[in-house]
Protein backbone atom coordinates (compact mmCIF):
# COMPACT_ATOMS: atom_id res chain seq x y z
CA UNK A 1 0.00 0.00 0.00
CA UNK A 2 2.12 2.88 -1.33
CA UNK A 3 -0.41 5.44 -0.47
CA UNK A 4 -4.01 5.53 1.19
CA UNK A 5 -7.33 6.74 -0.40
CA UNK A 6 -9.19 9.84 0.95
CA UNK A 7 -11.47 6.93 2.98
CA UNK A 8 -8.69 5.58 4.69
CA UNK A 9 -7.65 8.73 5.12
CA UNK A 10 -10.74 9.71 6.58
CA UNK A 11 -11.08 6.47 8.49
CA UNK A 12 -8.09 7.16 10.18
CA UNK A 13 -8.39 10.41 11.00
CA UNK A 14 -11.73 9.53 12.82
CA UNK A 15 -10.30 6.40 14.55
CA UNK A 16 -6.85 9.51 15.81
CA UNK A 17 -10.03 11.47 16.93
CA UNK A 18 -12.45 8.83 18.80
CA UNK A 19 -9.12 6.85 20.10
CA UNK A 20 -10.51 4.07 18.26
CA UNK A 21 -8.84 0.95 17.46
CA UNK A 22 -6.93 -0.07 14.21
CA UNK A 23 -5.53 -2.85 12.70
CA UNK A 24 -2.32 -2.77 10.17
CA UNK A 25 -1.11 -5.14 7.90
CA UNK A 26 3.04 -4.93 8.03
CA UNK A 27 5.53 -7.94 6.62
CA UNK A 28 3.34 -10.51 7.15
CA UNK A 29 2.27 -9.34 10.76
CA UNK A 30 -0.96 -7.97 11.75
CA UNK A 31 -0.86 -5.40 14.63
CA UNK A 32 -3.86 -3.56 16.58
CA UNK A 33 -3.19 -0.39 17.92
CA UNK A 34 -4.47 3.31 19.14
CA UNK A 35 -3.26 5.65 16.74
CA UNK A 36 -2.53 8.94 17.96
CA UNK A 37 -1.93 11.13 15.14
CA UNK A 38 -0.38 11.24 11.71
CA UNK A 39 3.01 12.69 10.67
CA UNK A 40 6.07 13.25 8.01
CA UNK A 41 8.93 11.58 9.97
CA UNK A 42 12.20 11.45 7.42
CA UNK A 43 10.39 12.36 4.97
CA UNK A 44 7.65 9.74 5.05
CA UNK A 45 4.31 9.88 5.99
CA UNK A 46 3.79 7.29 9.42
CA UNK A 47 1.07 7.02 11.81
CA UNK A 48 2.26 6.69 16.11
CA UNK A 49 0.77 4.76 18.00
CA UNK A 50 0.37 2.73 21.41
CA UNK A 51 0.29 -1.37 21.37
CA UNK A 52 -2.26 -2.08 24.15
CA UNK A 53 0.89 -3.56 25.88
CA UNK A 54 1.59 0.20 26.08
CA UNK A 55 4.39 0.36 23.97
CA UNK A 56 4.51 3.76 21.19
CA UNK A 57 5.21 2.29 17.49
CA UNK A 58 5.37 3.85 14.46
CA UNK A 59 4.43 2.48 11.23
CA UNK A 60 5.08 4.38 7.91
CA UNK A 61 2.50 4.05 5.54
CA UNK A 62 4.37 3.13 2.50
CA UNK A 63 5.21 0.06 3.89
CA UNK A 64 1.59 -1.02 5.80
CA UNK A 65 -0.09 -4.55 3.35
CA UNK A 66 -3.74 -3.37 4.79
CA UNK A 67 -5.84 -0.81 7.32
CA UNK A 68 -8.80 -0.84 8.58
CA UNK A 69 -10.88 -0.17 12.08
CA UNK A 70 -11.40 -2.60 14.65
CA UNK A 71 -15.28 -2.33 15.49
């Protein structure tokens, strides 16, 4: 996923806002965290968040497989 549509865009956005679960798709891994906000870091788009183990990770977007909300 090189780049995300305005939806996920606007999906994520909402789920930043409403502290709302996510799920991400990275090398084979699936991981569901909080995201709290979205940034350039290096030159690359990347969302931080928090594991619920409590950890702060950052994944950049370029290299996410999938996104979506956990309901």
């Amino acid at each position: 996923m090189a780049q995300l549509t305005t939806e996920q865009y606007d999906m994520l956005e909402r789920a930043i806002t409403d502290r709302r679960r996510i799920a991400v798709m990275r090398r084979g891994t699936e991981y569901v965290i909080v995201p709290s906000r979205l940034a350039v870091e290096r030159g690359r788009e990347a969302i931080q968040a928090r594991h619920p183990g409590g950890n702060v990770m950052l994944f950049f977007i370029d290299e996410l497989e999938s996104l979506e909300v956990v309901k």
